[in-house]
Protein backbone atom coordinates (compact mmCIF):
# COMPACT_ATOMS: atom_id res chain seq x y z
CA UNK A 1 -39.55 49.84 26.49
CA UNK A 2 -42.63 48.81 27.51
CA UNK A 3 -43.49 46.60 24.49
CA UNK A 4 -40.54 44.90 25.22
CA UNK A 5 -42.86 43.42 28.75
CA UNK A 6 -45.24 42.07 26.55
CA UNK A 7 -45.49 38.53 26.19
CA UNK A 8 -45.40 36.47 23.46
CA UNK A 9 -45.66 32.40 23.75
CA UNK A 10 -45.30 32.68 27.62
CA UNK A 11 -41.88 34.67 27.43
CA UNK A 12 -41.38 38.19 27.39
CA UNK A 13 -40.37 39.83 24.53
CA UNK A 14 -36.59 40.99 25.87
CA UNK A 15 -35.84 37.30 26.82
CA UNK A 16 -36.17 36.50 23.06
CA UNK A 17 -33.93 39.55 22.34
CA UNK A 18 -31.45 38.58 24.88
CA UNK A 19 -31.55 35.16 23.86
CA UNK A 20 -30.92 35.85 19.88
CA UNK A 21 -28.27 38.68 21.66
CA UNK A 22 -26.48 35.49 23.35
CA UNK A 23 -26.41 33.77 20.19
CA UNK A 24 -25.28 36.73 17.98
CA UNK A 25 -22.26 37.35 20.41
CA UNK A 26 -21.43 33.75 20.42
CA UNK A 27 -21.28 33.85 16.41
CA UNK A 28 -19.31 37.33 16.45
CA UNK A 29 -16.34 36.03 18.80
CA UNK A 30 -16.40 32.85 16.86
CA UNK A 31 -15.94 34.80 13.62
CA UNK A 32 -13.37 36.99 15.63
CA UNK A 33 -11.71 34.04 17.06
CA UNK A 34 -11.41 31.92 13.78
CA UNK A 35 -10.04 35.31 11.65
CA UNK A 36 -7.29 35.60 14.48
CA UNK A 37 -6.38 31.72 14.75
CA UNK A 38 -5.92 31.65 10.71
CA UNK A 39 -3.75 34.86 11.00
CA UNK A 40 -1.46 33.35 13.28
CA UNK A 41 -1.30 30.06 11.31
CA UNK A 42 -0.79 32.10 8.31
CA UNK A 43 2.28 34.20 9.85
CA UNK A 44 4.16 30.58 11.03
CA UNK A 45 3.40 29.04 7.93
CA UNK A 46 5.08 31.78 6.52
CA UNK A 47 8.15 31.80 8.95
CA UNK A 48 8.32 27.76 9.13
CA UNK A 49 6.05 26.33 6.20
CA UNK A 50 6.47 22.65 8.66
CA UNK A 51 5.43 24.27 11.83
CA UNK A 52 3.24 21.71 13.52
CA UNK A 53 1.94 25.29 16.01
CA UNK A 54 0.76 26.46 12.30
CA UNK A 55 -1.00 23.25 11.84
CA UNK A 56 -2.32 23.53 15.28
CA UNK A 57 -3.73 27.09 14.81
CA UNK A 58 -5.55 25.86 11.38
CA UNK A 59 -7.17 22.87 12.52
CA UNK A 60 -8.50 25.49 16.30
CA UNK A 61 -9.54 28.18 13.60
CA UNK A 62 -11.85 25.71 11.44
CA UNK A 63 -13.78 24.40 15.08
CA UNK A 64 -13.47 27.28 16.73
CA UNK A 65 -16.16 29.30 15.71
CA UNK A 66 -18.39 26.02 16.18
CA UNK A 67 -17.60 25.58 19.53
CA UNK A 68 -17.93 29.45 20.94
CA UNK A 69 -21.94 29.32 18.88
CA UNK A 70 -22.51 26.60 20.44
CA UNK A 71 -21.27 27.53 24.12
CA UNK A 72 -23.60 30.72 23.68
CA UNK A 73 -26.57 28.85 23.52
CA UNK A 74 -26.54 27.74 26.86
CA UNK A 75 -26.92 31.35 27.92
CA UNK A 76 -29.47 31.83 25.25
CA UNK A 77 -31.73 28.80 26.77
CA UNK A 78 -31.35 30.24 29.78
CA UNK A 79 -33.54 33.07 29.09
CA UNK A 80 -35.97 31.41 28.01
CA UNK A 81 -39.04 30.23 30.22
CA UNK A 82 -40.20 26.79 29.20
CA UNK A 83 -43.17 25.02 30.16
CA UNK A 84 -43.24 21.43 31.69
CA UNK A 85 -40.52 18.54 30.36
CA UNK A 86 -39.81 21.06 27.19
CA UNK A 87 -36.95 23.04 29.87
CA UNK A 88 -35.41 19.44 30.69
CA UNK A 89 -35.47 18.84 26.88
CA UNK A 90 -34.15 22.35 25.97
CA UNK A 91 -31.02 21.70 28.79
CA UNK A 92 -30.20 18.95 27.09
CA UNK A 93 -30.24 19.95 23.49
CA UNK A 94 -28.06 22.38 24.50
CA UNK A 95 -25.39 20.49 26.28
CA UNK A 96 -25.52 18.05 23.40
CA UNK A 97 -24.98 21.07 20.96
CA UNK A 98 -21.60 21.46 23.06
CA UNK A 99 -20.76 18.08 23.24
CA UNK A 100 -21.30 17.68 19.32
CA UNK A 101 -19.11 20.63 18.90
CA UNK A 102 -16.29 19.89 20.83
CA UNK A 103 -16.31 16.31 19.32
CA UNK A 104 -16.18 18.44 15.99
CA UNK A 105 -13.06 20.13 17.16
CA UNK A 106 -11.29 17.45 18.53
CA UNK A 107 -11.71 15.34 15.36
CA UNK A 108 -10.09 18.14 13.71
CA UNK A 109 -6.91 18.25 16.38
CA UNK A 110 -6.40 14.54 14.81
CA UNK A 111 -5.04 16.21 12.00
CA UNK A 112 -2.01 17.59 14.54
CA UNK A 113 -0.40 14.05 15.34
CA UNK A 114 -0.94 12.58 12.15
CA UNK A 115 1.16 15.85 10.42
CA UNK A 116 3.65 15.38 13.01
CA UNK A 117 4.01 11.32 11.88
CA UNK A 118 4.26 12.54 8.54
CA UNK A 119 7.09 15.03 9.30
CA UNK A 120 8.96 12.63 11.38
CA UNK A 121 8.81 9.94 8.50
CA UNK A 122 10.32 12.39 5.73
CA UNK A 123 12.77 13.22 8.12
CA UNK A 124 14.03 9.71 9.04
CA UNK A 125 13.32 8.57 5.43
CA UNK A 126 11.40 5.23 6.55
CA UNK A 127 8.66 3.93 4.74
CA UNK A 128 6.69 2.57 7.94
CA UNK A 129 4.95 5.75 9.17
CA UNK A 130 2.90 6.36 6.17
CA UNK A 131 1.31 3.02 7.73
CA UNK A 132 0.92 3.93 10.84
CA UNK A 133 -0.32 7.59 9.61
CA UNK A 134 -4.10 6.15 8.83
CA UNK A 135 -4.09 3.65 11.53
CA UNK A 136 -3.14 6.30 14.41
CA UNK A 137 -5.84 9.11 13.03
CA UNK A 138 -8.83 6.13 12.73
CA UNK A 139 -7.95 4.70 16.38
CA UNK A 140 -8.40 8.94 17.75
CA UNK A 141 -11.01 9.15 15.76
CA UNK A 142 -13.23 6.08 16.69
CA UNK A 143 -12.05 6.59 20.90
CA UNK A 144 -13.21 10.45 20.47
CA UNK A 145 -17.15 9.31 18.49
CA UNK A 146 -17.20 6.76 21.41
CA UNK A 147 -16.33 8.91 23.90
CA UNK A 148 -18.99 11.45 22.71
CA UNK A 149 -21.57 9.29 22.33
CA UNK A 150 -20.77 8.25 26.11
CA UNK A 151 -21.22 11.31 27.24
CA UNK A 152 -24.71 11.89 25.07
CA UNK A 153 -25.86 8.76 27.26
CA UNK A 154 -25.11 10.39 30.00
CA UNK A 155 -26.95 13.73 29.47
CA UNK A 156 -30.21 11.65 28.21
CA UNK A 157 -30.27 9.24 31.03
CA UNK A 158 -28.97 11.18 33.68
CA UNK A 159 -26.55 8.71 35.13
CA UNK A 160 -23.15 8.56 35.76
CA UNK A 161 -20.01 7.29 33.23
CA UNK A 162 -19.67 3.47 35.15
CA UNK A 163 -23.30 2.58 35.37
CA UNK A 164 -23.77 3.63 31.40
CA UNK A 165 -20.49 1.29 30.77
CA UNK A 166 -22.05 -1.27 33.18
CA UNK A 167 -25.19 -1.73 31.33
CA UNK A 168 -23.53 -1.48 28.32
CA UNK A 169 -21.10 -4.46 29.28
CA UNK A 170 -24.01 -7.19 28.57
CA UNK A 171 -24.88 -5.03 25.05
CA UNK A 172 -21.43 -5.34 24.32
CA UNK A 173 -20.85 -8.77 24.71
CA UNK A 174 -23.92 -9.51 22.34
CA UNK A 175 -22.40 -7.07 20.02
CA UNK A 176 -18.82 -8.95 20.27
CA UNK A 177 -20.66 -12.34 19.39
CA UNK A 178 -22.07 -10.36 16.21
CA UNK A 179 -18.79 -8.91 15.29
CA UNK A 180 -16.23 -11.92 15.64
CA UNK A 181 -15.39 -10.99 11.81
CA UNK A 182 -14.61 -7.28 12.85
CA UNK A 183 -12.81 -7.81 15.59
CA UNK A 184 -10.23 -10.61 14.13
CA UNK A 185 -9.60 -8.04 11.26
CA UNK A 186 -8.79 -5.44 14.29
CA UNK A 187 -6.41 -8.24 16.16
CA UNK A 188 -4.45 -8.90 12.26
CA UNK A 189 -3.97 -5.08 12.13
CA UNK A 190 -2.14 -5.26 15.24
CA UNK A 191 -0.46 -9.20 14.23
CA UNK A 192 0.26 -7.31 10.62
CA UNK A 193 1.94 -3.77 11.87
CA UNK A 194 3.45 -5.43 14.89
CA UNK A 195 5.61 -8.18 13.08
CA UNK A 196 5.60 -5.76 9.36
CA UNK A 197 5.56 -8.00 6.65
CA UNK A 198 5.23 -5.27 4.10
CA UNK A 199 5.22 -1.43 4.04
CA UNK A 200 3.31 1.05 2.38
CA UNK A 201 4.38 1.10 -1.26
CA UNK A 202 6.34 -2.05 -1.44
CA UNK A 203 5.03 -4.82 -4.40
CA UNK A 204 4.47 -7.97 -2.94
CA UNK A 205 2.92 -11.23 -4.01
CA UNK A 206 -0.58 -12.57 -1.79
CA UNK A 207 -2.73 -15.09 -2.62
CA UNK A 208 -1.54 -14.88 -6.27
CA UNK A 209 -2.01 -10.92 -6.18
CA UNK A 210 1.34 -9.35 -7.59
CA UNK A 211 0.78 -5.54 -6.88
CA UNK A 212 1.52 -2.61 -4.47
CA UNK A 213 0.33 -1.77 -1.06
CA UNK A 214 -1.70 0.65 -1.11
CA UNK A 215 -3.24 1.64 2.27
CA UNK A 216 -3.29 -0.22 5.47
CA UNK A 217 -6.68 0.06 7.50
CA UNK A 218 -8.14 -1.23 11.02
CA UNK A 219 -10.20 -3.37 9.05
CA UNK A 220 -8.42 -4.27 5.67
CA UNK A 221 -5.66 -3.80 3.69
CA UNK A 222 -5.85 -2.41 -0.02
CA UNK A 223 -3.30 -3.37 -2.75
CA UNK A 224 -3.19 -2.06 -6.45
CA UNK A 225 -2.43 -4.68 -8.54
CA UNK A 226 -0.17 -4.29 -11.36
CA UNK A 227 -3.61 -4.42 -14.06
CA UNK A 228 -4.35 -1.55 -12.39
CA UNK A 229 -7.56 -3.46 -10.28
CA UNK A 230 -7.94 -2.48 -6.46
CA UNK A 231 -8.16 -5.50 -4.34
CA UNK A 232 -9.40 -5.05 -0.80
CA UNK A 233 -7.80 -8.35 1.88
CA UNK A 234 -9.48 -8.31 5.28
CA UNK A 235 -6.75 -7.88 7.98
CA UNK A 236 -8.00 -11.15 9.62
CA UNK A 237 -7.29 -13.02 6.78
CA UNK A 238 -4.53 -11.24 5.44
CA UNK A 239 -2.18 -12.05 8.18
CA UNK A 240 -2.54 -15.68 8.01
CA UNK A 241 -1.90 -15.96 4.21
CA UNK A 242 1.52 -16.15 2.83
CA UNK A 243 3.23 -12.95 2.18
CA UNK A 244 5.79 -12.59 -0.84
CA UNK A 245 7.38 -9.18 -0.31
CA UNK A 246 8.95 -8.76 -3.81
CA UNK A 247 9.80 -5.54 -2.74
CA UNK A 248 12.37 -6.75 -0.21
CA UNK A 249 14.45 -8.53 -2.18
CA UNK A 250 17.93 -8.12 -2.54
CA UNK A 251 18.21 -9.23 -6.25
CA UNK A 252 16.52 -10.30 -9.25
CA UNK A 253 17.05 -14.48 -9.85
CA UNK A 254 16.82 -15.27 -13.62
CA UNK A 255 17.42 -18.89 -14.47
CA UNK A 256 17.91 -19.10 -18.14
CA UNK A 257 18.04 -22.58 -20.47
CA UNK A 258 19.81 -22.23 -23.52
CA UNK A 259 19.56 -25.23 -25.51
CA UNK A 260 21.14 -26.40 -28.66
CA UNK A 261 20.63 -28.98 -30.74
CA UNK A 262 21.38 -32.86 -30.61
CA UNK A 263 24.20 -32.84 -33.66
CA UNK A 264 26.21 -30.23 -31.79
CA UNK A 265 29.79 -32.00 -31.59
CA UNK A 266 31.61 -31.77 -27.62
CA UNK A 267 34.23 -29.10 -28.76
CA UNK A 268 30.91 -26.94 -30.13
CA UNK A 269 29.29 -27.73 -26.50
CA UNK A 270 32.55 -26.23 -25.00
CA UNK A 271 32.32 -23.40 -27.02
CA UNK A 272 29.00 -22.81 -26.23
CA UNK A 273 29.32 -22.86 -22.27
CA UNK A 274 32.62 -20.55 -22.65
CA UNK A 275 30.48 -18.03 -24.91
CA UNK A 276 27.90 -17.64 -22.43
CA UNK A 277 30.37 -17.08 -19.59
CA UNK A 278 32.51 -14.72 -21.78
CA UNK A 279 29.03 -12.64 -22.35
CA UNK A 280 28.07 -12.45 -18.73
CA UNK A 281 31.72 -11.60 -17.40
CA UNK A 282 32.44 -7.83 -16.11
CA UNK A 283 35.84 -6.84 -16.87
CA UNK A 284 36.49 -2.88 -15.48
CA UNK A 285 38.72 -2.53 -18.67
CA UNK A 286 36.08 -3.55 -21.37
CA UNK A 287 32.92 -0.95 -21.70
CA UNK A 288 31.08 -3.57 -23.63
CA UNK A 289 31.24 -5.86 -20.49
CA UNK A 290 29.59 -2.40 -18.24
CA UNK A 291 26.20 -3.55 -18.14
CA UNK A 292 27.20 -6.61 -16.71
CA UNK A 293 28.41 -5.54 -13.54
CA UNK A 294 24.79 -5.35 -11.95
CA UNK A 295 25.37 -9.07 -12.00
CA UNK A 296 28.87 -9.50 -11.36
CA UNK A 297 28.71 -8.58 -7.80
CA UNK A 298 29.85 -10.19 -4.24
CA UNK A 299 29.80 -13.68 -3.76
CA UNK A 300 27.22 -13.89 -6.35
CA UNK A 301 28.50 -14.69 -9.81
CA UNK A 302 27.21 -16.06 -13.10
CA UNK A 303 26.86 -19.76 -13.35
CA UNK A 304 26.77 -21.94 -16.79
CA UNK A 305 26.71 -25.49 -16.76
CA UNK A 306 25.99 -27.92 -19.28
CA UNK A 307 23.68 -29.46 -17.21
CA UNK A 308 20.60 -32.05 -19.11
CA UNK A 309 19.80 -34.28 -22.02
CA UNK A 310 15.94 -33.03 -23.17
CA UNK A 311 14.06 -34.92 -25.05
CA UNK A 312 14.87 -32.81 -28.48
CA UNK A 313 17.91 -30.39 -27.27
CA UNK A 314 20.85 -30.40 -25.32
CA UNK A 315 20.38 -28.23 -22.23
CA UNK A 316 22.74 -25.50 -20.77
CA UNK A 317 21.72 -23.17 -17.70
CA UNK A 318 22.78 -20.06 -16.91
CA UNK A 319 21.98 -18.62 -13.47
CA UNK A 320 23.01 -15.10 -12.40
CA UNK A 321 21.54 -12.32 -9.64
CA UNK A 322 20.76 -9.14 -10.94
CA UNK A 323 21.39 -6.18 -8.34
CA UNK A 324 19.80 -3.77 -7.22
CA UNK A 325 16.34 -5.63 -7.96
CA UNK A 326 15.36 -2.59 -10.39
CA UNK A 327 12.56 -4.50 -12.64
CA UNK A 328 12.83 -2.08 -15.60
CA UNK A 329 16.80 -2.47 -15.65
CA UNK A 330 16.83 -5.90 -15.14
CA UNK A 331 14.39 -6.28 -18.27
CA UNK A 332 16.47 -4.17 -20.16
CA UNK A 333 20.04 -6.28 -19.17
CA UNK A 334 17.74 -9.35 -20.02
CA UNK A 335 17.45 -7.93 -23.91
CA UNK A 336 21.01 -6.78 -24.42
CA UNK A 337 22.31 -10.09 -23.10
CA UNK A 338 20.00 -12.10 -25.59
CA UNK A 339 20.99 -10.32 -28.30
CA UNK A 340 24.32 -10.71 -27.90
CA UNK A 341 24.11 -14.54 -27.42
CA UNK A 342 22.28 -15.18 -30.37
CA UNK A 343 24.99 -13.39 -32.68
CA UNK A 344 27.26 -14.90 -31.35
CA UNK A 345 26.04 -17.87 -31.32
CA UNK A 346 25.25 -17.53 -34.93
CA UNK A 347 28.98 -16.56 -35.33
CA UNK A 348 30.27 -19.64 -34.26
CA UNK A 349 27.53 -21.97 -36.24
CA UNK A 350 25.85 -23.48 -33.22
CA UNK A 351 22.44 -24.05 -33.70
CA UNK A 352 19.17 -23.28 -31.29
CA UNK A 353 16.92 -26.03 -30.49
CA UNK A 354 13.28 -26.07 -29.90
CA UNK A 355 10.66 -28.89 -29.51
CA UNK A 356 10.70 -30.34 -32.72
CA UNK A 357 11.80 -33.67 -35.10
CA UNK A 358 14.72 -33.40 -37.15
CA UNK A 359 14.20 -35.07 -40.46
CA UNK A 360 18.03 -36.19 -41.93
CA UNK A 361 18.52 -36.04 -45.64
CA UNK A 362 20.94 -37.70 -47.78
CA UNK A 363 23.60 -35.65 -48.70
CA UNK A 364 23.28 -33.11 -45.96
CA UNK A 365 27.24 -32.78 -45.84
CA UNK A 366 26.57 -30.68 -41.73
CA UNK A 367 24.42 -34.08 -41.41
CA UNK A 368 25.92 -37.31 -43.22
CA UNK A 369 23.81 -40.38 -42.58
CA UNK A 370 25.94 -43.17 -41.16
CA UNK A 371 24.22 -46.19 -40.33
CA UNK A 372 24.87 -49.83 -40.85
CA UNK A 373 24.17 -51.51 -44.22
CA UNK A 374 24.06 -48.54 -45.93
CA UNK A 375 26.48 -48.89 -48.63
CA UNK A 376 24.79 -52.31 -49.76
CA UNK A 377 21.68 -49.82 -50.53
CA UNK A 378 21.25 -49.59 -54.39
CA UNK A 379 22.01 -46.68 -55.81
CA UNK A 380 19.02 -46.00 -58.46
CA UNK A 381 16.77 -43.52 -57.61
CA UNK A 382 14.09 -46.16 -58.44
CA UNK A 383 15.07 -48.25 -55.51
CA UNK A 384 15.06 -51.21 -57.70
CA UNK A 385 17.95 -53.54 -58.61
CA UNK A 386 20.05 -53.01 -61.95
CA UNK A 387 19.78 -55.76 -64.62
């Protein structure tokens, strides 16, 4: 026992023991603490695999052990004699150690809303909180870094919360100058979720990007196109730019122009226009006509008109809304419907145009040549006059 008097660096040799003790103990209860915490979330996982308490006791088990090592080295300091400004430094070390850890923890605890958003949004079935999932753990986040580093301030200086925030004010209006950028992306995060142009997994259209939202930030907003590239908007520019939300829309507009050619007689052009109206018509007695109900619905029916004179082709529109706005259906609709107008079409003899000159022959009986003087025209080959 008496070797344990002896000094060694200006300290006895049992205030090193006791101090190592401190820390040991601290480390054993954390170990302790963090096997019992992940017990108990194991058991109410088991019971309730949703259990936000199970959650709770996960996230306390990973910091725990963290925080009770670093609480034990303020005992530990303690017994330890230091000489001059090293015992101010030591003190503070040490209450920064807690600080730090505790900051640890509670970044972990962020994990505890943001399950219970998630949770709440499969039960409701909306599409909104997987938004407001990333934006609610960043804002806990960045207030509980700031609020650590606060206190840090306050251990090093030695002054109180209001005068650190009051010499900070004139730091942070320099700093607000610097980061006008930053903080208009922060104010169209609020502008963007506030008024919700889009949601999280919806396809729109912005600034001639066509792709899907990806992830909504403080800062920016990331959308997958549909060539697979990432593109990354800034939230302050974002929400002044027009949005097209493609994945709002109640139906899918197709606006097609059949056109046929010049020599098509008026009964043909009739036929024609009562073809493509017989093709798009839903009748609940006919299967052929099934796919067609997808546009055959409400107030919204198919429209063909003969409708313009083209420069080489006689125009007729058909316009019909295609519901729900399934993409991949509404392509395949698109096929069967063309395929069905050009047989018939074919059926009945009327001819496709497409840019082009049409040369008329002589004795083309579907194309006689009638024009004036004709008849007078000799009828050699040769072109010249008999005799």
């Amino acid at each position: 026992m008496e070797n344990l008097s002896e000094e060694f660096l200006g300290n006895q040799i049992w205030r090193y023991l006791a101090a190592l003790a401190c820390i040991f103990v601290g480390y054993l209860c954390g170990k302790i603490a963090q096997f019992l915490l992940s017990k108990l979330s194991k058991k109410r996982m088991d019971r309730k695999p949703d259990s936000m308490r199970a959650v709770f006791y996960q996230v306390v088990s990973e910091g725990a052990s963290t925080v009770i090592l670093a609480i034990s080295v303020r005992p530990a300091v303690e017994f330890i004699v230091f000489q001059g400004n090293i015992e101010n430094i030591a003190d503070m070390a040490a209450s920064i150690l807690i600080i730090m850890a505790f900051a640890l923890l509670s970044l972990k605890l962020v994990e505890v809303p943001m399950f219970a958003v998630r949770r709440h949004a499969q039960r409701s079935d909306t599409r909104i909180d997987p938004m407001l999932v990333p934006l609610i753990g960043r804002t806990l986040r960045v207030v509980i870094l700031i609020y650590a580093i606060l206190q840090t301030f306050q251990i090093i200086s030695g002054k109180d919360m209001t005068t650190i925030l009051a010499g900070l004010g004139i730091a942070s209006l320099a700093f607000g100058l610097a980061a006008q950028e930053s903080i208009g992306n922060l104010f169209g995060a609020i502008f963007l979720f506030t008024n919700k142009p889009f949601e999280i997994g919806e396809r729109c259209n912005i600034d001639g990007h066509d792709g899907v939202i990806k992830e909504m930030g403080l800062t920016c907003t990331r959308m997958e196109r549909l060539d697979g590239h990432l593109v990354t908007i800034p939230n302050g520019q974002l929400y002044k730019k027009t949005i097209h939300n493609i994945g709002r829309r109640p139906f899918i507009r197709r606006i097609m122009h059949v056109t046929i050619t010049y020599d098509t007689k008026p009964e043909k052009i009739d036929e024609a226009v009562n073809i493509l109206r017989d093709l798009m018509a839903y009748r609940e007695d006919d299967p052929e006509t099934a796919l067609n109900k997808s546009i055959n619905q409400g107030d919204l029916l198919p429209r063909v008109y003969f409708n313009e004179f083209n420069a080489d082709s006689l125009n007729i529109i058909c316009i019909y809304w295609f519901q729900p706005p399934a993409y991949w259906d509404y392509l395949e609709h698109s096929q069967w419907l063309n395929i069905r107008i050009i047989r018939a079409f074919n059926e009945a003899g009327i001819d496709f145009a497409f840019p082009s000159q049409t040369v008329y022959l002589a004795g083309d009986e579907r194309r006689p040549i009638n024009l004036p003087g004709l008849e007078n025209l000799p009828s050699d080959p040769s072109g010249l006059p008999k005799g």
